[in-house]
C-alpha atoms as a PDB file:
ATOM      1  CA  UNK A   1       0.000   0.000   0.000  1.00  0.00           C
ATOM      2  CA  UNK A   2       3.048   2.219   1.055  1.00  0.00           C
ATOM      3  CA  UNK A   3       4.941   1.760  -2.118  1.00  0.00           C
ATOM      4  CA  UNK A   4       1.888   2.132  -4.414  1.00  0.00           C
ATOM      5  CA  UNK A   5       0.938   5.213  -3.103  1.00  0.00           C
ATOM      6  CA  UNK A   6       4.571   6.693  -3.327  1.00  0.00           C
ATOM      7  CA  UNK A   7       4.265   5.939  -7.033  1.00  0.00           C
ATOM      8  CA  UNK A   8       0.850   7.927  -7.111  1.00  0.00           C
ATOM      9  CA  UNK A   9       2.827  10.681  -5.624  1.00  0.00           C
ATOM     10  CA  UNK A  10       5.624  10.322  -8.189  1.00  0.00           C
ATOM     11  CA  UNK A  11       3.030  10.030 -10.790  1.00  0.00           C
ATOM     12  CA  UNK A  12       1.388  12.960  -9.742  1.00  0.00           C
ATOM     13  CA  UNK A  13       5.115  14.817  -9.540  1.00  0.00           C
ATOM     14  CA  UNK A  14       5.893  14.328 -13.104  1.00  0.00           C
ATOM     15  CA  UNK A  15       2.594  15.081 -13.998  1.00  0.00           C
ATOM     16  CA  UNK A  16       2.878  18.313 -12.838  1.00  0.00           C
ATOM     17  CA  UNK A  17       6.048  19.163 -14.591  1.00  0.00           C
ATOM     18  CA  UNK A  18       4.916  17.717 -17.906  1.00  0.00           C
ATOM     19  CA  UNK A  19       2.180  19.886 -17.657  1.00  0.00           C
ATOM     20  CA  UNK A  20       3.734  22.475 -16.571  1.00  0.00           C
ATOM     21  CA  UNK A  21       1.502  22.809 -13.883  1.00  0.00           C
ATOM     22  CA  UNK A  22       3.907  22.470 -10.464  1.00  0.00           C
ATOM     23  CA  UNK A  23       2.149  25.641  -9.037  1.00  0.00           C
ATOM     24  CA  UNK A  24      -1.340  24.865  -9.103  1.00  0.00           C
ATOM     25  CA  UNK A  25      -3.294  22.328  -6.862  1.00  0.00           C
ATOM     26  CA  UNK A  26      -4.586  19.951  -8.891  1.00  0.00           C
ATOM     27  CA  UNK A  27      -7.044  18.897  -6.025  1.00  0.00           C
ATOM     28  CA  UNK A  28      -9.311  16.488  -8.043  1.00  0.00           C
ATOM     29  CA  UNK A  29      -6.188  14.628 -10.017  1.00  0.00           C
ATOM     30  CA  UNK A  30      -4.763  14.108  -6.653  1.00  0.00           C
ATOM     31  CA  UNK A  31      -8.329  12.541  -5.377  1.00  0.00           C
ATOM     32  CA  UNK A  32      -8.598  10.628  -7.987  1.00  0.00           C
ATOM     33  CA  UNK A  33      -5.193   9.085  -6.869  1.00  0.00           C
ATOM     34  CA  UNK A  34      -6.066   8.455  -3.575  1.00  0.00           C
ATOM     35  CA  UNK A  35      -9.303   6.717  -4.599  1.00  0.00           C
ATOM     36  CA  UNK A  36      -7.898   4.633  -6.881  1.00  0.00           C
ATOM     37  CA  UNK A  37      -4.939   3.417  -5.256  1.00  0.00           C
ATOM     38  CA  UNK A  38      -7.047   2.146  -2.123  1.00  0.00           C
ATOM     39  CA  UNK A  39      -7.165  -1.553  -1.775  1.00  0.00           C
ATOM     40  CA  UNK A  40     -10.769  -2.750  -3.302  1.00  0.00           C
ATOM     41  CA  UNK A  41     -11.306  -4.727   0.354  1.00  0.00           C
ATOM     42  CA  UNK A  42     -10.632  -1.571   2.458  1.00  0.00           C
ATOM     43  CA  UNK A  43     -13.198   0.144   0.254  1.00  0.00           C
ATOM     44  CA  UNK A  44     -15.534  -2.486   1.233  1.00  0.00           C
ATOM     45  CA  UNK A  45     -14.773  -2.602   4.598  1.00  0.00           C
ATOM     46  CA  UNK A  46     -15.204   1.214   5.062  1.00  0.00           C
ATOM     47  CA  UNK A  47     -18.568   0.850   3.045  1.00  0.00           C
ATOM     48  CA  UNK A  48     -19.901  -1.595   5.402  1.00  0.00           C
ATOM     49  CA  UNK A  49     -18.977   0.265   8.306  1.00  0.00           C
ATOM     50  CA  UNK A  50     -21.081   3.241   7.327  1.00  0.00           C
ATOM     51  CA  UNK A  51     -23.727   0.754   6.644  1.00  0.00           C
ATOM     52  CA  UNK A  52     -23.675  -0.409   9.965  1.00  0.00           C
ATOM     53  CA  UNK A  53     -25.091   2.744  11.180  1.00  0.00           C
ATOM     54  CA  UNK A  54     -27.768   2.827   8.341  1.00  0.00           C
ATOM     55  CA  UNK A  55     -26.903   6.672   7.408  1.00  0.00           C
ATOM     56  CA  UNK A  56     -27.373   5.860   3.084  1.00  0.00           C
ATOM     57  CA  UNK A  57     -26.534   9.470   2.635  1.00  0.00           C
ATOM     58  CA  UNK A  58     -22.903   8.452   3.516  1.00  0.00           C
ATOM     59  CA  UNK A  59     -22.833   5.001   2.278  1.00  0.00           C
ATOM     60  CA  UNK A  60     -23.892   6.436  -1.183  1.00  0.00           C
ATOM     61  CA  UNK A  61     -20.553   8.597  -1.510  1.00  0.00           C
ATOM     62  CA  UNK A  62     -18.664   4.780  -1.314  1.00  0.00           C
ATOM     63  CA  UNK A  63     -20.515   3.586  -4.996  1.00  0.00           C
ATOM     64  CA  UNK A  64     -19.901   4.646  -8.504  1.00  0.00           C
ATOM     65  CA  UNK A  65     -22.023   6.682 -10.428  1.00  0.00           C
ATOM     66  CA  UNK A  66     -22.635   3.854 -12.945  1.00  0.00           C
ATOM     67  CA  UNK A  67     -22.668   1.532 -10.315  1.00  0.00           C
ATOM     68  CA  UNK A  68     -24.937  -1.882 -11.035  1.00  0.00           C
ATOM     69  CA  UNK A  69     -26.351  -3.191  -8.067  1.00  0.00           C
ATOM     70  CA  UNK A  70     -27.921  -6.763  -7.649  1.00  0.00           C
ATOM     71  CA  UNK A  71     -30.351  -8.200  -4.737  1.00  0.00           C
ATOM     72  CA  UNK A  72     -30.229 -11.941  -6.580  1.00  0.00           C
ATOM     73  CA  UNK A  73     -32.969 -13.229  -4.841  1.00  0.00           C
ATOM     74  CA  UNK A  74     -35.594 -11.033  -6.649  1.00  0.00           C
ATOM     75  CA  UNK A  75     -34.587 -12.011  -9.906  1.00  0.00           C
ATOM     76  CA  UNK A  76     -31.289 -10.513 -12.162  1.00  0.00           C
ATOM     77  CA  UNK A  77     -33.698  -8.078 -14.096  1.00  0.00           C
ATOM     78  CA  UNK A  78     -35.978  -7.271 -11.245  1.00  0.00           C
ATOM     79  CA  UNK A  79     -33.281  -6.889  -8.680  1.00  0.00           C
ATOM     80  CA  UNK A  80     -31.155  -4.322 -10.401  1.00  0.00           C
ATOM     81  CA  UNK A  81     -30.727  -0.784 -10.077  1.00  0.00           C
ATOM     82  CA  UNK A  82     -28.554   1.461 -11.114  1.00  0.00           C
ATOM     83  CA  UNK A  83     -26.486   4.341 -10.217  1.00  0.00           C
ATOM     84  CA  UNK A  84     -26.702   5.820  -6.213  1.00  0.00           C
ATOM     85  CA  UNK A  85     -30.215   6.586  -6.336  1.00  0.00           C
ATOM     86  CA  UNK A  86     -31.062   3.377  -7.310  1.00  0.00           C
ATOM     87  CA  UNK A  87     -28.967   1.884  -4.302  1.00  0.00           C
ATOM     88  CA  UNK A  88     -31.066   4.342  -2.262  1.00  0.00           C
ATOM     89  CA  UNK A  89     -34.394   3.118  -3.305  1.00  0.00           C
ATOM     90  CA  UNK A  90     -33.695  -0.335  -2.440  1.00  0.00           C
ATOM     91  CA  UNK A  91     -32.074   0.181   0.842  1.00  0.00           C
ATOM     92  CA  UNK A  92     -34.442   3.442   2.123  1.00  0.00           C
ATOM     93  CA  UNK A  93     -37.559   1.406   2.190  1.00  0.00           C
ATOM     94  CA  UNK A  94     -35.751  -2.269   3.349  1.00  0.00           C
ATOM     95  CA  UNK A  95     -33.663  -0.693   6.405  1.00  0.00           C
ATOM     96  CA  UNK A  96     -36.934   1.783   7.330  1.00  0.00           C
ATOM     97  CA  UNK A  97     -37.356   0.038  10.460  1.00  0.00           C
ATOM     98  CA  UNK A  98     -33.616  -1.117  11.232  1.00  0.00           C
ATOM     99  CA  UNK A  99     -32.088   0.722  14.734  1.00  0.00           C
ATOM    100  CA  UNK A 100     -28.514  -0.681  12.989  1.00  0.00           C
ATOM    101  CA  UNK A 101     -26.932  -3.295  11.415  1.00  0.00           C
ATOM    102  CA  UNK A 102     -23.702  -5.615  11.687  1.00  0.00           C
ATOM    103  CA  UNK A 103     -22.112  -6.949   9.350  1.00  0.00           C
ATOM    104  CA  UNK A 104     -19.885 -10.138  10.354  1.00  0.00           C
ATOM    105  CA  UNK A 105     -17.546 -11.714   7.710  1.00  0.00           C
ATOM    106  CA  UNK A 106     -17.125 -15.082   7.495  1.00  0.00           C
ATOM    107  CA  UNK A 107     -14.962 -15.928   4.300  1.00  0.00           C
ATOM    108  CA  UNK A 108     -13.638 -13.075   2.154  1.00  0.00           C
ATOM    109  CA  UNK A 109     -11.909 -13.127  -1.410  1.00  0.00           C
ATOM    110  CA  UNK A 110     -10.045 -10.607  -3.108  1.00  0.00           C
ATOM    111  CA  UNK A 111      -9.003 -11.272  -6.795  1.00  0.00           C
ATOM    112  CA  UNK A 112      -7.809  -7.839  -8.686  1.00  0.00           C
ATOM    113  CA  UNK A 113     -10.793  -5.253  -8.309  1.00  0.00           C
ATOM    114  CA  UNK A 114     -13.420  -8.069  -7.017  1.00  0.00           C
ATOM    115  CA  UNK A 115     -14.157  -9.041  -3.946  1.00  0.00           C
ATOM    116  CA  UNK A 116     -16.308 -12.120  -2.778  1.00  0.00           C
ATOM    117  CA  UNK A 117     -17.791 -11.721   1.175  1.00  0.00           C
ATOM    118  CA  UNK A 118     -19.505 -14.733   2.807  1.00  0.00           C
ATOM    119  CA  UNK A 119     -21.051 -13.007   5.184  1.00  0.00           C
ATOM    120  CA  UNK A 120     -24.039 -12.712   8.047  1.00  0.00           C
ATOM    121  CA  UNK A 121     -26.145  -9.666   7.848  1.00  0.00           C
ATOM    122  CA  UNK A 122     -28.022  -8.899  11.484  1.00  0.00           C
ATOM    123  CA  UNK A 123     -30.264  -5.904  11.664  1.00  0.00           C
ATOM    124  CA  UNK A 124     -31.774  -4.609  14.745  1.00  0.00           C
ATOM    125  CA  UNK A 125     -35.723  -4.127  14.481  1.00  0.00           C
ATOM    126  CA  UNK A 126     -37.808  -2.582  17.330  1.00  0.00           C
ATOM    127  CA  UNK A 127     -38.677  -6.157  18.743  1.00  0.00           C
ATOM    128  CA  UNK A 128     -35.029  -8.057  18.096  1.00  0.00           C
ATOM    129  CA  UNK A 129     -32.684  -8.709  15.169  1.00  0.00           C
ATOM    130  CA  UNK A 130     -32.732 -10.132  11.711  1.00  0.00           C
ATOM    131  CA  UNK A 131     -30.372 -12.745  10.867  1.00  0.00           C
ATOM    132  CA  UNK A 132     -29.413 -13.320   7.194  1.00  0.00           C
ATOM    133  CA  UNK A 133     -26.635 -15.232   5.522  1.00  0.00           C
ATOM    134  CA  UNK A 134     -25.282 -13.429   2.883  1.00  0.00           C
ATOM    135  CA  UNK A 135     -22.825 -14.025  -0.609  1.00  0.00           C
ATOM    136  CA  UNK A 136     -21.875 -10.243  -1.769  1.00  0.00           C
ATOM    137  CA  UNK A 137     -20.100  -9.888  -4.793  1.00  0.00           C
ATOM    138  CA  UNK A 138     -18.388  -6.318  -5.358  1.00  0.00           C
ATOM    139  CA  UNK A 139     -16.443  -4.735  -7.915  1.00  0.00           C
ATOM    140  CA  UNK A 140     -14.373  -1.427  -7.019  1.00  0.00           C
ATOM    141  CA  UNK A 141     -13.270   0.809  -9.838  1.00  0.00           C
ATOM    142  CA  UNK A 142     -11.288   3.922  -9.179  1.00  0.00           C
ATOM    143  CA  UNK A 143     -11.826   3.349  -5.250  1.00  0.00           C
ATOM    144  CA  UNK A 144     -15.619   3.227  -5.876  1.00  0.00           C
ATOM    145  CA  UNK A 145     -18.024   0.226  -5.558  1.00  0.00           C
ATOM    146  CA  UNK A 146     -19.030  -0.443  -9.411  1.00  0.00           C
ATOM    147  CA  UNK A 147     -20.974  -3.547  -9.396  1.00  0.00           C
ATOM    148  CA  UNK A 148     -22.859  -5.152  -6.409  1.00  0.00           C
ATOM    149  CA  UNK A 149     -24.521  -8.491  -5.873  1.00  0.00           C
ATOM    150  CA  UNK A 150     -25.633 -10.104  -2.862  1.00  0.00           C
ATOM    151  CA  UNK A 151     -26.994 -13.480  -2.944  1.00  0.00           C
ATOM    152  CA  UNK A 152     -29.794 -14.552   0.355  1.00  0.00           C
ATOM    153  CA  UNK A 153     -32.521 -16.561   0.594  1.00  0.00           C
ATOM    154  CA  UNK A 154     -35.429 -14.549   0.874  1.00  0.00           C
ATOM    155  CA  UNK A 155     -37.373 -16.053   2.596  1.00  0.00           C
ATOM    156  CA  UNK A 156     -34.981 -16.605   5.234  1.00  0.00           C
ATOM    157  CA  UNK A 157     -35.025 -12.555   4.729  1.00  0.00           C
ATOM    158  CA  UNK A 158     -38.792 -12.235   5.195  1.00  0.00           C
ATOM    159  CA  UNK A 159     -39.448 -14.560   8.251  1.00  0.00           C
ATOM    160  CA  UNK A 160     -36.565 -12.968   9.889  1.00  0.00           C
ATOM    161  CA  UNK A 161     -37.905  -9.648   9.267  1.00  0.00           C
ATOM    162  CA  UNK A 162     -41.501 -10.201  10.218  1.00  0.00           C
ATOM    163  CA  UNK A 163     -40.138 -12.246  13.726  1.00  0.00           C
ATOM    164  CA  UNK A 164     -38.387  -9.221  14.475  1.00  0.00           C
ATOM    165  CA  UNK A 165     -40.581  -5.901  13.365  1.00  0.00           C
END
């Protein structure tokens, strides 16, 4: 991680002199840096933090603005949204009633920009907490999530939800 964000830095040095542009600050080629040389699972694991305490205003800022975005178990074509807002109207109306969530990993996978999560999902309800095993596949391009798909049983999902609500 050290050494590949030195060579962002040097990167970003020469640049600035081929550009002749050594002066300025070039704020947004520098953020673009940092985003893309984080590691795809600390994106992840920062995302899921955030998600933890259910604020989607700040868990929106972690996904891509062509980001794809894939509940499985209501079908590939019914199941997919697009973009932030999409993300947003799926998880708005599902977490309505959730105090928080945790998030607890059980097998993780990184290969290049993809990471595989096995994975139990617990949300707390008014009355108690959800419990649902979890597969989430993500993609992270330029230190954003691009592509998202998390594979449940739903009706696991919906018993758990209606025990606890």
């Amino acid at each position: 991680m050290a050494i590949t964000h030195a060579l962002d830095c040097i990167g970003y040095f020469i640049y600035c002199l081929c550009s002749n542009n050594y002066k300025n600050d070039d704020r947004q080629y520098r953020k673009e840096i940092i985003m893309s040389s984080q590691q795809p699972l600390d994106v992840i694991n920062a995302f899921l933090k955030v998600m933890e305490t259910n604020n989607i205003d700040q868990a929106v800022q972690f996904v891509a603005d062509d980001l794809v975005y894939v509940n499985v178990a209501f079908g590939f074509e019914a199941g997919t949204v697009h973009g932030p807002a999409g993300m947003r109207s799926v998880l708005e109306p599902a977490f309505a009633n959730v105090i928080r969530n945790e998030f607890i990993i059980k097998t993780v996978s990184v290969d290049g920009d993809s990471v595989f999560l096995e994975r139990l999902d617990r949300h707390q309800l008014p009355n108690g907490w959800a419990e649902l095993p979890v597969i989430g596949v993500f993609k992270v391009t330029h230190g954003k999530i691009s592509e998202w798909r998390d594979y449940f049983d739903m009706s696991v999902f919906v018993a758990q939800m209606e025990a606890a609500s």
